[in-house]
C-alpha atoms as a PDB file:
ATOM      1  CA  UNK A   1       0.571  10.481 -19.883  1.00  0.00           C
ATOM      2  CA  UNK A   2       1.768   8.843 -16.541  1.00  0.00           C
ATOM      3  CA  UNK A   3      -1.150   8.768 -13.963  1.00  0.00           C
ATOM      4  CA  UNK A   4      -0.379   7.772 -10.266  1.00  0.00           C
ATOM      5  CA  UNK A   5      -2.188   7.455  -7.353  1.00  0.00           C
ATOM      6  CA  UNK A   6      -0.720   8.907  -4.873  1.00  0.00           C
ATOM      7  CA  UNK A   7      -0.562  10.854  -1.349  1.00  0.00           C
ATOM      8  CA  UNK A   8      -0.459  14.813  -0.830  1.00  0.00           C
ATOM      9  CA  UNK A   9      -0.156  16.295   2.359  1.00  0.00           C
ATOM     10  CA  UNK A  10      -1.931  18.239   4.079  1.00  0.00           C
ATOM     11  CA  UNK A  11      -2.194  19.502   7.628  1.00  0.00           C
ATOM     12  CA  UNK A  12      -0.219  21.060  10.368  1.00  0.00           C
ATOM     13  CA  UNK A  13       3.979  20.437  11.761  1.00  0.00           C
ATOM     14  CA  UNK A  14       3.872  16.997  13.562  1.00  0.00           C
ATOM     15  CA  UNK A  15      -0.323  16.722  12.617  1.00  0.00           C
ATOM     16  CA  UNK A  16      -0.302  15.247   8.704  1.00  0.00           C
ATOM     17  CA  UNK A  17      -3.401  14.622   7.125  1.00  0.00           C
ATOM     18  CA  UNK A  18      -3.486  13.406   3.351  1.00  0.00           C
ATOM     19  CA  UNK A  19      -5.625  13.309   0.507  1.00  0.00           C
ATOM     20  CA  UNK A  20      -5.329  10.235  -1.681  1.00  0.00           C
ATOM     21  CA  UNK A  21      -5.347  11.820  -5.274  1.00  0.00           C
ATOM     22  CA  UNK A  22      -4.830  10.911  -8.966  1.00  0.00           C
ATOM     23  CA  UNK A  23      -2.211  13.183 -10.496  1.00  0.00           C
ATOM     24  CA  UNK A  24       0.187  13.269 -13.560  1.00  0.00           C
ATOM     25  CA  UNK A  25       3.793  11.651 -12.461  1.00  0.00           C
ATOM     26  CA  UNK A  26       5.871  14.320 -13.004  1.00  0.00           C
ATOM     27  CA  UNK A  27       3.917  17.052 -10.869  1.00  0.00           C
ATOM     28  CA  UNK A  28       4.848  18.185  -7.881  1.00  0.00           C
ATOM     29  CA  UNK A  29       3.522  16.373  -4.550  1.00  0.00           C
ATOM     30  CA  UNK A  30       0.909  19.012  -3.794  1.00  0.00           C
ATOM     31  CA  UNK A  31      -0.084  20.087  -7.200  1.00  0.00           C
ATOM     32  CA  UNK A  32      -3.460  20.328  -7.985  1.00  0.00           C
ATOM     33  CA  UNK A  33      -4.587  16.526  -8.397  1.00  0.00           C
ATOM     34  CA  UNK A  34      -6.913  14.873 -11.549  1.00  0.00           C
ATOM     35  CA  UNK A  35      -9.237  13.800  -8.754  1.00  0.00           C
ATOM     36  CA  UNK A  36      -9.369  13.615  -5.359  1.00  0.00           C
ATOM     37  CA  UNK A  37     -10.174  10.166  -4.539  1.00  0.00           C
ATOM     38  CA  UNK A  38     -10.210  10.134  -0.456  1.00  0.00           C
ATOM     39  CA  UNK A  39      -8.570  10.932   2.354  1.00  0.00           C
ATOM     40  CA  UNK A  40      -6.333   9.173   4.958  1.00  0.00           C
ATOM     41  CA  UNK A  41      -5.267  10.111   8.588  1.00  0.00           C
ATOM     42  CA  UNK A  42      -2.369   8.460   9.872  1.00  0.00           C
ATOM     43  CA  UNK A  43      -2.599   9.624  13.945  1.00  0.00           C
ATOM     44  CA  UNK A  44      -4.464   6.878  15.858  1.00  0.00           C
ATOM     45  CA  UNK A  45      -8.010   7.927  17.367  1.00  0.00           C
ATOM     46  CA  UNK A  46      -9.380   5.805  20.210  1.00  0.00           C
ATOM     47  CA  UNK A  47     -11.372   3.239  19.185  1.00  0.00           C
ATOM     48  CA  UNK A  48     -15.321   3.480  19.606  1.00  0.00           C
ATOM     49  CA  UNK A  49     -16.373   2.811  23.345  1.00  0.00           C
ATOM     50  CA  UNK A  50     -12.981   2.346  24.345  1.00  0.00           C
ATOM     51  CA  UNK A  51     -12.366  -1.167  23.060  1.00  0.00           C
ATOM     52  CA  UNK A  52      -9.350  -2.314  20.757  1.00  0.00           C
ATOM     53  CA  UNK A  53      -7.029  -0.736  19.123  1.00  0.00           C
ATOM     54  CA  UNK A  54      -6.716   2.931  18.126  1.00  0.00           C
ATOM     55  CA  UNK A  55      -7.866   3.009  13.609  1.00  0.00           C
ATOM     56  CA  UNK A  56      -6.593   5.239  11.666  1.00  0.00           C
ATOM     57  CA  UNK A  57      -9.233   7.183   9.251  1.00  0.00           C
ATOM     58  CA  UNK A  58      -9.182   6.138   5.500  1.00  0.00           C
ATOM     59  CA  UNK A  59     -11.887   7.290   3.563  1.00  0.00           C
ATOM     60  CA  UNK A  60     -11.920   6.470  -0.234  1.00  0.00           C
ATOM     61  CA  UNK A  61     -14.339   5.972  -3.317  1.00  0.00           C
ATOM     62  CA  UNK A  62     -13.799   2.979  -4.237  1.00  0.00           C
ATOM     63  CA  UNK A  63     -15.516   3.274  -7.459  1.00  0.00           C
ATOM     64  CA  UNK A  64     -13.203   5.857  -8.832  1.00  0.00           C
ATOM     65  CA  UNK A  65     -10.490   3.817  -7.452  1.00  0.00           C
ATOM     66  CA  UNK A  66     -11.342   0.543  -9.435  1.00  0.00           C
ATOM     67  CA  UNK A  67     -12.326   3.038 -12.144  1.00  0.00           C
ATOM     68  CA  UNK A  68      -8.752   4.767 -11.774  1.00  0.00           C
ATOM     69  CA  UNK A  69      -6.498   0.894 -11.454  1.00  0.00           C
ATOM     70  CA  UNK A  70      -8.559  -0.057 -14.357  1.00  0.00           C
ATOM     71  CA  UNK A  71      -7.250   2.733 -16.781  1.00  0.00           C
ATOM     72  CA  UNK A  72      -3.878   1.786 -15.836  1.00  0.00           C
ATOM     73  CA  UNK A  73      -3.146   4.413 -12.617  1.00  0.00           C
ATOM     74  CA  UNK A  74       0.432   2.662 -10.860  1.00  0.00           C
ATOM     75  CA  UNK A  75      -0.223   3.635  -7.282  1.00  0.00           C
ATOM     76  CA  UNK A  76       2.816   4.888  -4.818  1.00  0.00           C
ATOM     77  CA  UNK A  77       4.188   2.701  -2.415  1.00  0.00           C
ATOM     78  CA  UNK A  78       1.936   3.997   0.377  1.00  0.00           C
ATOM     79  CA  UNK A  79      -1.356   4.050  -1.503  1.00  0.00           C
ATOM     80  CA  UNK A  80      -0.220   0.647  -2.401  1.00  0.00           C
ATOM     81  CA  UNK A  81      -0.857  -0.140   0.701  1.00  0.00           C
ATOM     82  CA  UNK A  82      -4.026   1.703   1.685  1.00  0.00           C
ATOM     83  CA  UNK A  83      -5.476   0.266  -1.205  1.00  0.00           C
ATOM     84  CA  UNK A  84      -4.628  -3.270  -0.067  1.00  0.00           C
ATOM     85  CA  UNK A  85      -6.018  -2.375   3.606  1.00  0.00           C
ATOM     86  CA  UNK A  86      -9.305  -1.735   1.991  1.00  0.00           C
ATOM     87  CA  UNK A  87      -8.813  -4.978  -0.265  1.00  0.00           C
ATOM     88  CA  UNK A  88      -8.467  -3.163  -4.010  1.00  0.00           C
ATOM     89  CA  UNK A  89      -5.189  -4.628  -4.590  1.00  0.00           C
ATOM     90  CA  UNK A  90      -3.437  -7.658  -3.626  1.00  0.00           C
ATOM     91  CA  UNK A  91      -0.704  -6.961  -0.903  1.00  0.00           C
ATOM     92  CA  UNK A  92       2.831  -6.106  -1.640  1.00  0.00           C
ATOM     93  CA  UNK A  93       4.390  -8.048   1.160  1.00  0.00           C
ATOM     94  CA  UNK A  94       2.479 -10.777   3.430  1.00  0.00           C
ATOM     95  CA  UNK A  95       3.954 -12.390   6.173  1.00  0.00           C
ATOM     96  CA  UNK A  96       2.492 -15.597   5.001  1.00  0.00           C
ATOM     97  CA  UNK A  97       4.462 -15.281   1.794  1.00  0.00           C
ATOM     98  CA  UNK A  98       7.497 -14.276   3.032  1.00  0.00           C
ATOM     99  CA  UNK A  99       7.432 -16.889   4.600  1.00  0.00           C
ATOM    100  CA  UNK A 100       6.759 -19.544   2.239  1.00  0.00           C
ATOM    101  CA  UNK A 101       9.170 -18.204   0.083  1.00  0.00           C
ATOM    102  CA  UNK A 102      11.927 -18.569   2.709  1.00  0.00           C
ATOM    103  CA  UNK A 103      10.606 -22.027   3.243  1.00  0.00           C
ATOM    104  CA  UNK A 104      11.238 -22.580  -0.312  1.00  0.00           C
ATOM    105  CA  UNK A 105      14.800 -21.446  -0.201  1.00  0.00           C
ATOM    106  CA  UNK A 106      15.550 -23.325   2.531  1.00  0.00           C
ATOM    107  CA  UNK A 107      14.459 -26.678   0.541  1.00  0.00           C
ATOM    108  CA  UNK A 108      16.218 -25.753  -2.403  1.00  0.00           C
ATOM    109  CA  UNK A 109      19.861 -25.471   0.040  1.00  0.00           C
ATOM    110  CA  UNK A 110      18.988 -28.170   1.699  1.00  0.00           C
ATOM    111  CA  UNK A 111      18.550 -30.288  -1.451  1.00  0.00           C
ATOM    112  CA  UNK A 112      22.054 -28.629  -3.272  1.00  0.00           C
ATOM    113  CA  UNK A 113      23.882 -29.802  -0.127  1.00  0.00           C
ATOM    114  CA  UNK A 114      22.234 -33.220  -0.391  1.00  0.00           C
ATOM    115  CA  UNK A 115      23.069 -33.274  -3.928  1.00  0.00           C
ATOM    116  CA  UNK A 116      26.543 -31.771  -3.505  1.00  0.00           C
ATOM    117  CA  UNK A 117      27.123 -34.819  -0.797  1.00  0.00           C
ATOM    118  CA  UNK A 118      26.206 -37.515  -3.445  1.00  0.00           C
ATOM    119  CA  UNK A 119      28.431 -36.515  -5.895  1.00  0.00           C
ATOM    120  CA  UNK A 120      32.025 -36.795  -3.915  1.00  0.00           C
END
């Protein structure tokens, strides 16, 4: 038994809302769930006495969703990354570690060319 975490949508044309659920992997998006873990609304609101930027709503138990990781749930690509806005999981991509890692490559050329030079 495959259990993700994943989105279902919800709401009206050009208005989605979504419910952050646990559900078997081979159901259908908006089949009934395992649990319903929280909910997430992607339109901006204006942020609270006018200051900042506009948040997005994500509400979510965190308790069933450590509970939920911990029996081995693989979350979908976008509750990958709700879950690693609210700090459950450890982000996907960073720029910091994109980063670094082309840093990296760009040392290892650098030292193949250097090598290739001292060998002609």
């Amino acid at each position: 038994m495959v259990v993700k975490i994943r989105l279902a949508r919800f709401g009206k044309r050009h208005a989605p809302f979504y419910n952050i659920v646990v559900a078997q992997a081979r159901t259908a998006r908006n089949s009934k769930p395992l649990e319903v873990l929280g909910t997430y609304d992607p339109i901006p609101k204006p942020a609270p006495q006018g200051e900042g930027k506009p948040i997005k709503d994500i509400k979510l138990d965190t308790s069933r969703a450590k509970y939920w990781l911990g029996v081995g749930a693989q979350p979908s690509e976008p509750a990958w990354r709700l879950l690693s806005m609210i700090g459950l999981m450890e982000p996907k991509y960073s720029i910091q570690k994109m980063q670094q890692t082309e840093a990296e490559q760009r040392a290892a050329r650098i030292e193949e060319a250097a090598d290739a030079m001292d060998g002609r």
